[in-house]
PDB file of N, CA and C in Angstrom:
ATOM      1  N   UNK A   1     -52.602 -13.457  45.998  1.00  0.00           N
ATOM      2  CA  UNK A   1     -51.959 -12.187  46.243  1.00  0.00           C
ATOM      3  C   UNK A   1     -53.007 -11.087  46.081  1.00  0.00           C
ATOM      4  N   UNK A   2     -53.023 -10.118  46.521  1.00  0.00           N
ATOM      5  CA  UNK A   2     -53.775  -9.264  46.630  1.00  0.00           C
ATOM      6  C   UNK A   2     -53.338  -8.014  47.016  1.00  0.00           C
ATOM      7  N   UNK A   3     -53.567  -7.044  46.073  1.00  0.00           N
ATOM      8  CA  UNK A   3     -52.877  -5.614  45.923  1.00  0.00           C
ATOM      9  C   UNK A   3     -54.324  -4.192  46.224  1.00  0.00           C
ATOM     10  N   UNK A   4     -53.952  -3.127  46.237  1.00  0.00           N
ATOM     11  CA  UNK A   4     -55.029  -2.326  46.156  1.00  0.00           C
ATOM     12  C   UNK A   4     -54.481  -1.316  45.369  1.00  0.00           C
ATOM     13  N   UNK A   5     -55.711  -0.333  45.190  1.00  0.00           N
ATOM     14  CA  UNK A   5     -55.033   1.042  44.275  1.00  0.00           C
ATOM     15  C   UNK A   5     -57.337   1.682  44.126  1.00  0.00           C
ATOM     16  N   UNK A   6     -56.686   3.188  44.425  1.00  0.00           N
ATOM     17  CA  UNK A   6     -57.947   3.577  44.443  1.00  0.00           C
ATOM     18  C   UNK A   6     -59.079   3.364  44.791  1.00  0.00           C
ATOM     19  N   UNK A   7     -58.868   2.371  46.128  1.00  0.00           N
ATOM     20  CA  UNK A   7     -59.835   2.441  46.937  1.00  0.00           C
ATOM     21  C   UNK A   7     -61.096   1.198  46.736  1.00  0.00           C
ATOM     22  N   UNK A   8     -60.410   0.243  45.661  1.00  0.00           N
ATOM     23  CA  UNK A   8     -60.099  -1.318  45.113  1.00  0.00           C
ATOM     24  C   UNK A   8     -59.356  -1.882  45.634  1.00  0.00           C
ATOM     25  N   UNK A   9     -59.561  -3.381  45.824  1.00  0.00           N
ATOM     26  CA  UNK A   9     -59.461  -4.248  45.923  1.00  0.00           C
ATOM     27  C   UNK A   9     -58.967  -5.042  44.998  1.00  0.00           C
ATOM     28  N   UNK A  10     -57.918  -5.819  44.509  1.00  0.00           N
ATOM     29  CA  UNK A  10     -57.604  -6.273  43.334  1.00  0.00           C
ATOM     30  C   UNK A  10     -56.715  -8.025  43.637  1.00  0.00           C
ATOM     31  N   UNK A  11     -57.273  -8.989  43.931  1.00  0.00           N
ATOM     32  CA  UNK A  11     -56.844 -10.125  44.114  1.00  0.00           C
ATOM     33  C   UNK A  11     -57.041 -11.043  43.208  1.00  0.00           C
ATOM     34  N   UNK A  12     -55.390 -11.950  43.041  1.00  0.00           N
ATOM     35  CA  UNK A  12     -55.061 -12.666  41.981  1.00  0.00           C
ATOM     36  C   UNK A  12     -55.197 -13.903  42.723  1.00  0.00           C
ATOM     37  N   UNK A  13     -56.422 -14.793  41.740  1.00  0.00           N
ATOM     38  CA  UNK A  13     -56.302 -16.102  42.321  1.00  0.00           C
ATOM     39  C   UNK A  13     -55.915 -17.069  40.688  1.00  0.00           C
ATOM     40  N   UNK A  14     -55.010 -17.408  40.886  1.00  0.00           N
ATOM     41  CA  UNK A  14     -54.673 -18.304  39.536  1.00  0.00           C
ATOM     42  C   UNK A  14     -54.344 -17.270  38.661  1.00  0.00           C
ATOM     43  N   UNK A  15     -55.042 -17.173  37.499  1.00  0.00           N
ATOM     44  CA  UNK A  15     -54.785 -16.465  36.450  1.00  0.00           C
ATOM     45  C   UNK A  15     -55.927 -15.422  36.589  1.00  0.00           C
ATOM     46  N   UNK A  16     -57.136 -15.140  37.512  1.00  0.00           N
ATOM     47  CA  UNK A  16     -58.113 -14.505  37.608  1.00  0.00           C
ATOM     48  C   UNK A  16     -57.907 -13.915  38.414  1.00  0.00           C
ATOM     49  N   UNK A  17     -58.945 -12.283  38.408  1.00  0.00           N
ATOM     50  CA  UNK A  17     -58.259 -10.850  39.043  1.00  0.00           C
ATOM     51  C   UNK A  17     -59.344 -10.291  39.436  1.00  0.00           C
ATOM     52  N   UNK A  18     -59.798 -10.445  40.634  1.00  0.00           N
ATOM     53  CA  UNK A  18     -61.392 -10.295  41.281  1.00  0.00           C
ATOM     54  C   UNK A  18     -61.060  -8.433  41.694  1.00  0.00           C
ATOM     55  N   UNK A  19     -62.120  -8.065  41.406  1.00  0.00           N
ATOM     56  CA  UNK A  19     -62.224  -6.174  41.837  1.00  0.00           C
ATOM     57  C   UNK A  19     -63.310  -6.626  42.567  1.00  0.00           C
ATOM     58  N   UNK A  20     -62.347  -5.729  43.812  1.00  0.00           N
ATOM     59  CA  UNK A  20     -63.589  -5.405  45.053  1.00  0.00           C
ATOM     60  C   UNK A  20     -63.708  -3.804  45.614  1.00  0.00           C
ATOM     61  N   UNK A  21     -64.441  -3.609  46.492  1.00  0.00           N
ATOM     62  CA  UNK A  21     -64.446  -2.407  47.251  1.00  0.00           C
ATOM     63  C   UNK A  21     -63.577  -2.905  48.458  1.00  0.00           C
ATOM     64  N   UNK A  22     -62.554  -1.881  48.751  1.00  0.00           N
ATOM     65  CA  UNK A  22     -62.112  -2.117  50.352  1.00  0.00           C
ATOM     66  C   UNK A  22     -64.037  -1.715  51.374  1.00  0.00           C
ATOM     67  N   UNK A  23     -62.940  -2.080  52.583  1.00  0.00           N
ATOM     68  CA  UNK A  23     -64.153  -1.455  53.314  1.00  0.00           C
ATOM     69  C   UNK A  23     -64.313  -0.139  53.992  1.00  0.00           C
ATOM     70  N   UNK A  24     -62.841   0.707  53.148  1.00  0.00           N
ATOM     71  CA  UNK A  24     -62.773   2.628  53.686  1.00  0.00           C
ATOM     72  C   UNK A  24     -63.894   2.717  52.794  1.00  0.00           C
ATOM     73  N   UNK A  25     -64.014   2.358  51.065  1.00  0.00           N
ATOM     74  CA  UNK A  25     -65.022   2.618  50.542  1.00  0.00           C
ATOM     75  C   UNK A  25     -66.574   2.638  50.476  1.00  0.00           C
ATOM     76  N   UNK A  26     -66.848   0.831  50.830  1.00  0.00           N
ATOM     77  CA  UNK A  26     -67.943   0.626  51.571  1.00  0.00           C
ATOM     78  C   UNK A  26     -68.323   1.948  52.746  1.00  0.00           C
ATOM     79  N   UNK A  27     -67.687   2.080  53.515  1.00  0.00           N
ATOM     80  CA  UNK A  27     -68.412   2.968  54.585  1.00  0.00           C
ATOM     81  C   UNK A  27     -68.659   4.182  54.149  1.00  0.00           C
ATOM     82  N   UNK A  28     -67.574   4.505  53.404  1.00  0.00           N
ATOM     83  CA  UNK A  28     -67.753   6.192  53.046  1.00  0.00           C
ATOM     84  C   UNK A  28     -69.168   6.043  51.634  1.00  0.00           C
ATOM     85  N   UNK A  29     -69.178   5.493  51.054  1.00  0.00           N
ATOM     86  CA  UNK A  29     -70.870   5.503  50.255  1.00  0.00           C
ATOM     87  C   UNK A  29     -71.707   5.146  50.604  1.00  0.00           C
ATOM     88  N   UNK A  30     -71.844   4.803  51.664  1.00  0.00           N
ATOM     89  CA  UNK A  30     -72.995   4.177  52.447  1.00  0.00           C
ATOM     90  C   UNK A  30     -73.919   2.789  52.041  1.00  0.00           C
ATOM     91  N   UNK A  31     -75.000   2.918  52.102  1.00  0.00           N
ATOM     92  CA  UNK A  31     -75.943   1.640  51.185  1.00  0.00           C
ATOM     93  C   UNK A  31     -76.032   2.312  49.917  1.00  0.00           C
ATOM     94  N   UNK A  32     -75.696   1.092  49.276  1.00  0.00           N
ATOM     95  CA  UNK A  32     -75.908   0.780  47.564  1.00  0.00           C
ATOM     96  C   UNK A  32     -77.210   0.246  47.784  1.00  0.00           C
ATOM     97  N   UNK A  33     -77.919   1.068  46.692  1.00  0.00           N
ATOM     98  CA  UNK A  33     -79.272   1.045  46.188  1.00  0.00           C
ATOM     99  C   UNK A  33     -79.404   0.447  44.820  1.00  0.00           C
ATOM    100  N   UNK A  34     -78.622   1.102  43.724  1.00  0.00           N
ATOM    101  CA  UNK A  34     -78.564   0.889  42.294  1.00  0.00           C
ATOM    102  C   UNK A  34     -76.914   0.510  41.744  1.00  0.00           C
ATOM    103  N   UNK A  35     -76.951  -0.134  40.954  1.00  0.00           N
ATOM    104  CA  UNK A  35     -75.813  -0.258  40.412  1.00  0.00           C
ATOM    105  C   UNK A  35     -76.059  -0.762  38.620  1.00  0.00           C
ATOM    106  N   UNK A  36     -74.887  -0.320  38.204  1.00  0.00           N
ATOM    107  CA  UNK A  36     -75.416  -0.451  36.530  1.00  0.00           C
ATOM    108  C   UNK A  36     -74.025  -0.995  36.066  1.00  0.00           C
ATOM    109  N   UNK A  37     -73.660  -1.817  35.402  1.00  0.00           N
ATOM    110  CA  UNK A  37     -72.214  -2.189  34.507  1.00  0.00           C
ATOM    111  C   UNK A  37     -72.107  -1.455  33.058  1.00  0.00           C
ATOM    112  N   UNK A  38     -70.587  -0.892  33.342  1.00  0.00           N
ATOM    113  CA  UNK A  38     -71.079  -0.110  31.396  1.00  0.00           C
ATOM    114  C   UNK A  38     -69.663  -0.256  31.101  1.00  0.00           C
ATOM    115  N   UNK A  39     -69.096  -1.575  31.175  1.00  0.00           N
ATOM    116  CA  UNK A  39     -67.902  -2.300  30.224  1.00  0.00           C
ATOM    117  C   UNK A  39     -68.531  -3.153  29.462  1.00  0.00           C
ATOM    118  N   UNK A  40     -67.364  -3.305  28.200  1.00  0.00           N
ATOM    119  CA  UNK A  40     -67.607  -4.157  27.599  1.00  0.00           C
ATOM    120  C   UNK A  40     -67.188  -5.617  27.671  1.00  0.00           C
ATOM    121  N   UNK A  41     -66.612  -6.530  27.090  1.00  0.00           N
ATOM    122  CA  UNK A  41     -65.620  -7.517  27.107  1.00  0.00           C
ATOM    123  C   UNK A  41     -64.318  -7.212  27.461  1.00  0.00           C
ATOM    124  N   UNK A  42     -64.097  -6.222  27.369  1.00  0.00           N
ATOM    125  CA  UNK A  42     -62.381  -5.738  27.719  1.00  0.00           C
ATOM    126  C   UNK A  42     -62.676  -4.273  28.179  1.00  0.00           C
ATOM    127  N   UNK A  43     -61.824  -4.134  28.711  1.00  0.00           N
ATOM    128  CA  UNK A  43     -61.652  -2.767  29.725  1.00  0.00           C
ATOM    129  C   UNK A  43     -59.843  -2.402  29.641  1.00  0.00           C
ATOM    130  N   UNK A  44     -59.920  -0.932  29.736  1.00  0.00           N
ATOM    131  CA  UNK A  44     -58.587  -0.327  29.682  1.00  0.00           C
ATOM    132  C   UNK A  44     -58.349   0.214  31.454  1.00  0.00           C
ATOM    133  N   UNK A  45     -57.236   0.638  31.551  1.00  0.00           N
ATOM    134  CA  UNK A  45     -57.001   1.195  32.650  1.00  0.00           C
ATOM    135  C   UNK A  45     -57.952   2.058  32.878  1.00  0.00           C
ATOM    136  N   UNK A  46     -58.092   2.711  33.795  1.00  0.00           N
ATOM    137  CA  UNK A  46     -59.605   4.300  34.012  1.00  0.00           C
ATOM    138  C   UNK A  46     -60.652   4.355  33.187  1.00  0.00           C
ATOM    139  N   UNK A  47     -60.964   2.792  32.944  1.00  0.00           N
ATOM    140  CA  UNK A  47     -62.417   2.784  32.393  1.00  0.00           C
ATOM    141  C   UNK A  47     -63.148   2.508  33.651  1.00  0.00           C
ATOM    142  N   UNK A  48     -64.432   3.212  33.153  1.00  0.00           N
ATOM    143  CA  UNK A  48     -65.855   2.530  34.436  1.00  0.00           C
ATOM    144  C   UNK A  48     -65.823   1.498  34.130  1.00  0.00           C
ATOM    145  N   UNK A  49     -66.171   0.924  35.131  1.00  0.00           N
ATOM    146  CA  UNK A  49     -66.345  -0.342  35.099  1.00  0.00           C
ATOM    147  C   UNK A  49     -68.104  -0.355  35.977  1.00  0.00           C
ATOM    148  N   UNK A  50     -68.482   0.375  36.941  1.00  0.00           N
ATOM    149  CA  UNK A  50     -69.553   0.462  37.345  1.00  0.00           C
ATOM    150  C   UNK A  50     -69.817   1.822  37.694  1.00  0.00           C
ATOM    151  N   UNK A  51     -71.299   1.964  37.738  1.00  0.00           N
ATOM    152  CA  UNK A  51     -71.906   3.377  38.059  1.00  0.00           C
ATOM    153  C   UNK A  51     -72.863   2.908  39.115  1.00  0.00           C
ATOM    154  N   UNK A  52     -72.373   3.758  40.735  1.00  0.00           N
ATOM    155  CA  UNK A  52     -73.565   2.994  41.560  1.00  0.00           C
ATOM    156  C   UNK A  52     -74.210   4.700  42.561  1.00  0.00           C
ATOM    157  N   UNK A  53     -75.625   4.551  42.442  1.00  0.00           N
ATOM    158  CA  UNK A  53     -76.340   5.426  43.306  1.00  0.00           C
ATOM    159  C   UNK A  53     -75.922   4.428  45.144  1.00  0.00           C
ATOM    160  N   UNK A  54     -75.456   5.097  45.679  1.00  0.00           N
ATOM    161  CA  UNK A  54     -75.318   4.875  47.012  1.00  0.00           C
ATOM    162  C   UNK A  54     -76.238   6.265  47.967  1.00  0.00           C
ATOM    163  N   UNK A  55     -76.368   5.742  49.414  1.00  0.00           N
ATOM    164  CA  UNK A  55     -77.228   6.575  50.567  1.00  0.00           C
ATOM    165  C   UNK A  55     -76.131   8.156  50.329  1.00  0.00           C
ATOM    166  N   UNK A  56     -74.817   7.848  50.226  1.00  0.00           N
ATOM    167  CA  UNK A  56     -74.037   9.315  50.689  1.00  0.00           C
ATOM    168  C   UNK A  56     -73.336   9.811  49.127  1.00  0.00           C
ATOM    169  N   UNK A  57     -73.600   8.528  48.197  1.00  0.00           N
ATOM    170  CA  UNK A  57     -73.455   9.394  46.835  1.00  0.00           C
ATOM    171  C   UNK A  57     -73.308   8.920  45.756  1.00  0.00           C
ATOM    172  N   UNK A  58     -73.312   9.386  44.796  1.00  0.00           N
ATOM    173  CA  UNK A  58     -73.180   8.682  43.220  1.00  0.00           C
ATOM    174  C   UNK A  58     -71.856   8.185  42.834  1.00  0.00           C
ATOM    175  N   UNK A  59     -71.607   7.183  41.959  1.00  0.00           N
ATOM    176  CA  UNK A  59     -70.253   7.436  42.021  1.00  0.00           C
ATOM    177  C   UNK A  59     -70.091   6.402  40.875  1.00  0.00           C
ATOM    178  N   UNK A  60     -68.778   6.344  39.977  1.00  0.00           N
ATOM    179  CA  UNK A  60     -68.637   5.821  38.911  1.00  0.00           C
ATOM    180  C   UNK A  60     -66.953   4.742  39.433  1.00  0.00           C
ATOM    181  N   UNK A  61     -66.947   3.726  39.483  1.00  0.00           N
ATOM    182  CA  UNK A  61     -65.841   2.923  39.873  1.00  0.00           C
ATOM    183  C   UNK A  61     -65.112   3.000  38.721  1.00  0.00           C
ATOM    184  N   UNK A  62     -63.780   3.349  38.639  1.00  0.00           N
ATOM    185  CA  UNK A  62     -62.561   3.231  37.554  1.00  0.00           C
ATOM    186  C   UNK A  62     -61.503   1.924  37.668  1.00  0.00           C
ATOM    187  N   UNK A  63     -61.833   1.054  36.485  1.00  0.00           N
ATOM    188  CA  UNK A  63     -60.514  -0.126  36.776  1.00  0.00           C
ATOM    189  C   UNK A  63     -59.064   0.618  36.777  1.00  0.00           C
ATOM    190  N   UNK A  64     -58.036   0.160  37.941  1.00  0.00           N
ATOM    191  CA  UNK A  64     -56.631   0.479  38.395  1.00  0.00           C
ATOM    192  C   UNK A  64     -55.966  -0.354  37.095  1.00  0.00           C
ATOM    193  N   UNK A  65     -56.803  -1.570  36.357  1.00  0.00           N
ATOM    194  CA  UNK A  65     -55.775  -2.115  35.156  1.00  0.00           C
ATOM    195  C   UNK A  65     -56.643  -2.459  34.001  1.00  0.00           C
ATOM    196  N   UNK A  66     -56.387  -3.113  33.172  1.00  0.00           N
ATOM    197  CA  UNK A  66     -56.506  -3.350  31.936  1.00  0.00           C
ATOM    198  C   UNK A  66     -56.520  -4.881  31.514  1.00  0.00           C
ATOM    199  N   UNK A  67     -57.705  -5.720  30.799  1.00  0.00           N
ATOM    200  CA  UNK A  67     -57.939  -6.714  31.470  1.00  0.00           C
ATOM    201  C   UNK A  67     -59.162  -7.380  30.354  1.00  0.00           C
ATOM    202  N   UNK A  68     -59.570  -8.419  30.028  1.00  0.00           N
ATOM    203  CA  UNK A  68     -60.642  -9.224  29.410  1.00  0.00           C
ATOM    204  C   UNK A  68     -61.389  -9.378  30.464  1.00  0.00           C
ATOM    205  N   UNK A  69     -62.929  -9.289  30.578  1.00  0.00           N
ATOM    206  CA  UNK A  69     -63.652  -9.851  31.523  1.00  0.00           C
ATOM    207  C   UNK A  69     -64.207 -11.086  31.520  1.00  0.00           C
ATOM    208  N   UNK A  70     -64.159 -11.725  32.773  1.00  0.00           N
ATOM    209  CA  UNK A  70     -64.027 -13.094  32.476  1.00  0.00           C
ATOM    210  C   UNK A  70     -65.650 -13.404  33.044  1.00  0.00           C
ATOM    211  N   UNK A  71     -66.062 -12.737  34.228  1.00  0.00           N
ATOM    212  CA  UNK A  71     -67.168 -12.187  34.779  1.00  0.00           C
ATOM    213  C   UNK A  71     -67.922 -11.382  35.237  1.00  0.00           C
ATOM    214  N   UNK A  72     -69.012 -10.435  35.338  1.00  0.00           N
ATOM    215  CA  UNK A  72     -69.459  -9.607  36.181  1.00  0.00           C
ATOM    216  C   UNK A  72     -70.284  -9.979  37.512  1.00  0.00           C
ATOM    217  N   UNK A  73     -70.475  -9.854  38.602  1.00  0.00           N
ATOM    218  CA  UNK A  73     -71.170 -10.192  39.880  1.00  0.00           C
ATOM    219  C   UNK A  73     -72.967  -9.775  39.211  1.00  0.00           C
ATOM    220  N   UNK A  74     -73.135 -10.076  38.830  1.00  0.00           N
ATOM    221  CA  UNK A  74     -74.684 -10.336  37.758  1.00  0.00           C
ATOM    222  C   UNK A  74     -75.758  -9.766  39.203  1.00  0.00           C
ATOM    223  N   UNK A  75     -75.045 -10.804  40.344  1.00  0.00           N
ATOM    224  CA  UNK A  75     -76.319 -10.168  41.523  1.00  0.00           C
ATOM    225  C   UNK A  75     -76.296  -9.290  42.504  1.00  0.00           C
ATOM    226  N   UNK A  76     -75.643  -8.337  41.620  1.00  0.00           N
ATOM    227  CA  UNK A  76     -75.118  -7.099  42.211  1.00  0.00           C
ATOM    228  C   UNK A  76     -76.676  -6.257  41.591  1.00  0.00           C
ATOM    229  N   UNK A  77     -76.941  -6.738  40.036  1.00  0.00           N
ATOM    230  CA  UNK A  77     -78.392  -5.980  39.807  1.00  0.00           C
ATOM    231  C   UNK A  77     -79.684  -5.903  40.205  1.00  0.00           C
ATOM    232  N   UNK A  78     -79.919  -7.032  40.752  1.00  0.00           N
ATOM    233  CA  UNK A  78     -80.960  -7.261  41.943  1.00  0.00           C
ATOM    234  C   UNK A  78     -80.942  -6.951  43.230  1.00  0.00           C
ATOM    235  N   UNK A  79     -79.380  -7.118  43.744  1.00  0.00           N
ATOM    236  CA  UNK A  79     -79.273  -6.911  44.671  1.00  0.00           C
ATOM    237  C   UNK A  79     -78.320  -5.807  45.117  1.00  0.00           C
ATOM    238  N   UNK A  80     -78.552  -4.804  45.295  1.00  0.00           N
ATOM    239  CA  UNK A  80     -77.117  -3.685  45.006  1.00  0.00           C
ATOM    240  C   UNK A  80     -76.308  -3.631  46.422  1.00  0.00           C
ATOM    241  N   UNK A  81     -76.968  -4.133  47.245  1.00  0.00           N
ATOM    242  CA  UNK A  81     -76.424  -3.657  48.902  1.00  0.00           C
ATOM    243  C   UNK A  81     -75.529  -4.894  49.048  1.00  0.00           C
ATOM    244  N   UNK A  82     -75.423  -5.883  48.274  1.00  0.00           N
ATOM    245  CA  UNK A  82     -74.438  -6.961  48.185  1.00  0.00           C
ATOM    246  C   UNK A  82     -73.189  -6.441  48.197  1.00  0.00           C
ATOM    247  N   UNK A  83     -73.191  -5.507  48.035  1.00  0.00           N
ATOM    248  CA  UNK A  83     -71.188  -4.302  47.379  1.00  0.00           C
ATOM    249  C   UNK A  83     -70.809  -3.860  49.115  1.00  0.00           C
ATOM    250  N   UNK A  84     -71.874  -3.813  49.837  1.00  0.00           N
ATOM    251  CA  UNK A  84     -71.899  -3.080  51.234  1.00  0.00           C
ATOM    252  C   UNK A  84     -71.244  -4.497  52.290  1.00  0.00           C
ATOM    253  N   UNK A  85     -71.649  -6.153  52.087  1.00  0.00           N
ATOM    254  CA  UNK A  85     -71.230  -7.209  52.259  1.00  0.00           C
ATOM    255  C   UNK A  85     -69.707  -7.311  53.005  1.00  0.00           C
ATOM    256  N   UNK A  86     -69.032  -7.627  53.872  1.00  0.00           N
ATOM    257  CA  UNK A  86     -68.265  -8.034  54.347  1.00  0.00           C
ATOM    258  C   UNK A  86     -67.424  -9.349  53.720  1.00  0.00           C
ATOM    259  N   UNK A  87     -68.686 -10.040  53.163  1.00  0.00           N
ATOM    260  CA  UNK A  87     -67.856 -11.402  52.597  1.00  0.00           C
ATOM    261  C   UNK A  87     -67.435 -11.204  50.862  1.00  0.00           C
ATOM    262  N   UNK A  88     -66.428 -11.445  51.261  1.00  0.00           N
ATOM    263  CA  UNK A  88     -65.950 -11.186  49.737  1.00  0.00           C
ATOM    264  C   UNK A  88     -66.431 -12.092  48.213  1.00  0.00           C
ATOM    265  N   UNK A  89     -67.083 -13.314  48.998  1.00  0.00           N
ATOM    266  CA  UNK A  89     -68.030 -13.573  47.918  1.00  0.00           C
ATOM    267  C   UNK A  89     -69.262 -13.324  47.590  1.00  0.00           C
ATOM    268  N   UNK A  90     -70.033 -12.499  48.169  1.00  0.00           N
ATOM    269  CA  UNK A  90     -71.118 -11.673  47.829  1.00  0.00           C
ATOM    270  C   UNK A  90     -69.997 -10.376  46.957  1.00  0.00           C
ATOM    271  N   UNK A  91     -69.411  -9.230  47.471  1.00  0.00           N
ATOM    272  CA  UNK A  91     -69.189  -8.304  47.429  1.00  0.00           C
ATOM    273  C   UNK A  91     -67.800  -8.043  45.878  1.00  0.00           C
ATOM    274  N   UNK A  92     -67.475  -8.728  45.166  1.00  0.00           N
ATOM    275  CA  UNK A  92     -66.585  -8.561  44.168  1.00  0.00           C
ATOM    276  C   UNK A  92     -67.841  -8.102  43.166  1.00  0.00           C
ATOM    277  N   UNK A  93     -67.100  -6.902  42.451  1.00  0.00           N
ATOM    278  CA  UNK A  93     -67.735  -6.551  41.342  1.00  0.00           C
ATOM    279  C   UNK A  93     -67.579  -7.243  39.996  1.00  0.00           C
ATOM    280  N   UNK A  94     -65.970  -7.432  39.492  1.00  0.00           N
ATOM    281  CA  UNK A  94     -65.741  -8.140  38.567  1.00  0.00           C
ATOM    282  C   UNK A  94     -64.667  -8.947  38.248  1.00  0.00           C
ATOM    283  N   UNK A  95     -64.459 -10.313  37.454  1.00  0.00           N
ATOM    284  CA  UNK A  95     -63.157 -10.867  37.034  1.00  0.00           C
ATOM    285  C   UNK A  95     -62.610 -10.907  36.411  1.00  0.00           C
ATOM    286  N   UNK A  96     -61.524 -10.465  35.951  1.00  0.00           N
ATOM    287  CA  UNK A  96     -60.617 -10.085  34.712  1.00  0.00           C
ATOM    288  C   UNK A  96     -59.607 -11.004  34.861  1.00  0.00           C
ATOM    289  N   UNK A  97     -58.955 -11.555  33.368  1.00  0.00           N
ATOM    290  CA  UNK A  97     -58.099 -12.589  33.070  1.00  0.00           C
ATOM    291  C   UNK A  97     -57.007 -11.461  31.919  1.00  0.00           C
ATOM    292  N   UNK A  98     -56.199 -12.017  31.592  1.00  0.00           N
ATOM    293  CA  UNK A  98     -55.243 -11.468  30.338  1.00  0.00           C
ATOM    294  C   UNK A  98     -54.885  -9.916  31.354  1.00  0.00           C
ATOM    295  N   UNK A  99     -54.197  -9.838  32.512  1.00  0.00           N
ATOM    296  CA  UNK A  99     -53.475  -8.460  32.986  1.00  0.00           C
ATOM    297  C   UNK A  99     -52.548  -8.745  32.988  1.00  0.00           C
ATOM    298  N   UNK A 100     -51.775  -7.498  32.135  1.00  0.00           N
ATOM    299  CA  UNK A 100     -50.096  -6.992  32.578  1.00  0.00           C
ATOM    300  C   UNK A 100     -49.843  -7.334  34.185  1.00  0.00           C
ATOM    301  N   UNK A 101     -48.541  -8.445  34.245  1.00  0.00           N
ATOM    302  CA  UNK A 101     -48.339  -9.062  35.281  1.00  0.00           C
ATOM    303  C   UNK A 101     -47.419  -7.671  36.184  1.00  0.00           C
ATOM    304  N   UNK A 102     -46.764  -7.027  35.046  1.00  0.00           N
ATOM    305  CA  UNK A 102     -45.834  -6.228  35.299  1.00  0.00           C
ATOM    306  C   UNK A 102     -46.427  -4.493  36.385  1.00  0.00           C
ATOM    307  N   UNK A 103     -48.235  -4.433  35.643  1.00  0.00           N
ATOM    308  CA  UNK A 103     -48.610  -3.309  36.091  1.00  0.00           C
ATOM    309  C   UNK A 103     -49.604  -4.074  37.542  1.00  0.00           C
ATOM    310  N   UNK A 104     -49.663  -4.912  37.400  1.00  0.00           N
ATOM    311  CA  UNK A 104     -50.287  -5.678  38.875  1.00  0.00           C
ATOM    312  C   UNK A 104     -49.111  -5.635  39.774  1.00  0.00           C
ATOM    313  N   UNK A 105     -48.189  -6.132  39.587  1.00  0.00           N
ATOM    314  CA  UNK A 105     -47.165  -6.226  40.831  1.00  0.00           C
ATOM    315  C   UNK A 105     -46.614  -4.654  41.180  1.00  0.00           C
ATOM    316  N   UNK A 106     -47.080  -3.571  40.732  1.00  0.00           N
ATOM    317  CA  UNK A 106     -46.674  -2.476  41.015  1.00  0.00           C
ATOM    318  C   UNK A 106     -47.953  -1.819  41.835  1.00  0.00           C
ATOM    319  N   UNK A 107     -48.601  -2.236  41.964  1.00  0.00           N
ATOM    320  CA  UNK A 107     -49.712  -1.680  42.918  1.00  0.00           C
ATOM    321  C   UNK A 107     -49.343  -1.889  44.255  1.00  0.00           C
ATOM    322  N   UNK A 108     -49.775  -0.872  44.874  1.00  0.00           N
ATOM    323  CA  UNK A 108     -49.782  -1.104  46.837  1.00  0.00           C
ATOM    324  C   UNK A 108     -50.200  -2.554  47.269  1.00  0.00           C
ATOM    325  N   UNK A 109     -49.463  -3.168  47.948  1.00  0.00           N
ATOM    326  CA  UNK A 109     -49.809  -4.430  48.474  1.00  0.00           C
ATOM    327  C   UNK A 109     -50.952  -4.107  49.261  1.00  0.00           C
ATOM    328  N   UNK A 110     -52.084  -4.975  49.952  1.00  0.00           N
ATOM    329  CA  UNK A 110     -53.268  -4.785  50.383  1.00  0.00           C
ATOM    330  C   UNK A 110     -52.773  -5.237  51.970  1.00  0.00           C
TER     331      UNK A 110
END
């Protein structure tokens, strides 16, 4: 299933909750150059979750939920233009486990 909210991407596979960029976002920041992670193990709703220098602008990504991280896309730091990617397995930023089932099913369907 897969929902959106703010211009995220938010798909539930099993018990895991992959954050992506749609692709209105991708286009409107152009190429990702830099990207930095500044969560911890757990994240609240409207926390950063990433800070990325892009070609058309800076910009700080806010998680839509609240969540344990289960992973970060690690080669997003070497590689930052991976976020710009079409395939959704290059292009997910992060995976979160333990979300309110209740505040996921209330998001815009994708």
């Amino acid at each position: 299933m897969k929902k959106r909210s703010d211009f995220l991407f938010i798909e539930k596979e099993d018990q895991t909750y992959t954050l992506s960029m749609t692709p209105e976002l991708q286009d409107d920041i152009g190429t990702v150059g830099f990207v930095e992670f500044t969560m911890g193990d757990e994240i609240k709703k409207d926390d950063t979750i990433l800070s990325l220098e892009a070609s058309k602008t800076v910009l700080e990504l806010e998680s839509p939920i609240a969540g344990k991280v289960v992973e970060h896309n690690d080669s997003l730091i070497s590689e930052p233009a991976l976020l710009n990617s079409s395939k959704p397995e290059e292009n997910w930023i992060v995976k979160l486990k333990d979300i309110d089932e209740d505040v996921f099913n209330q998001l815009e369907n994708a």
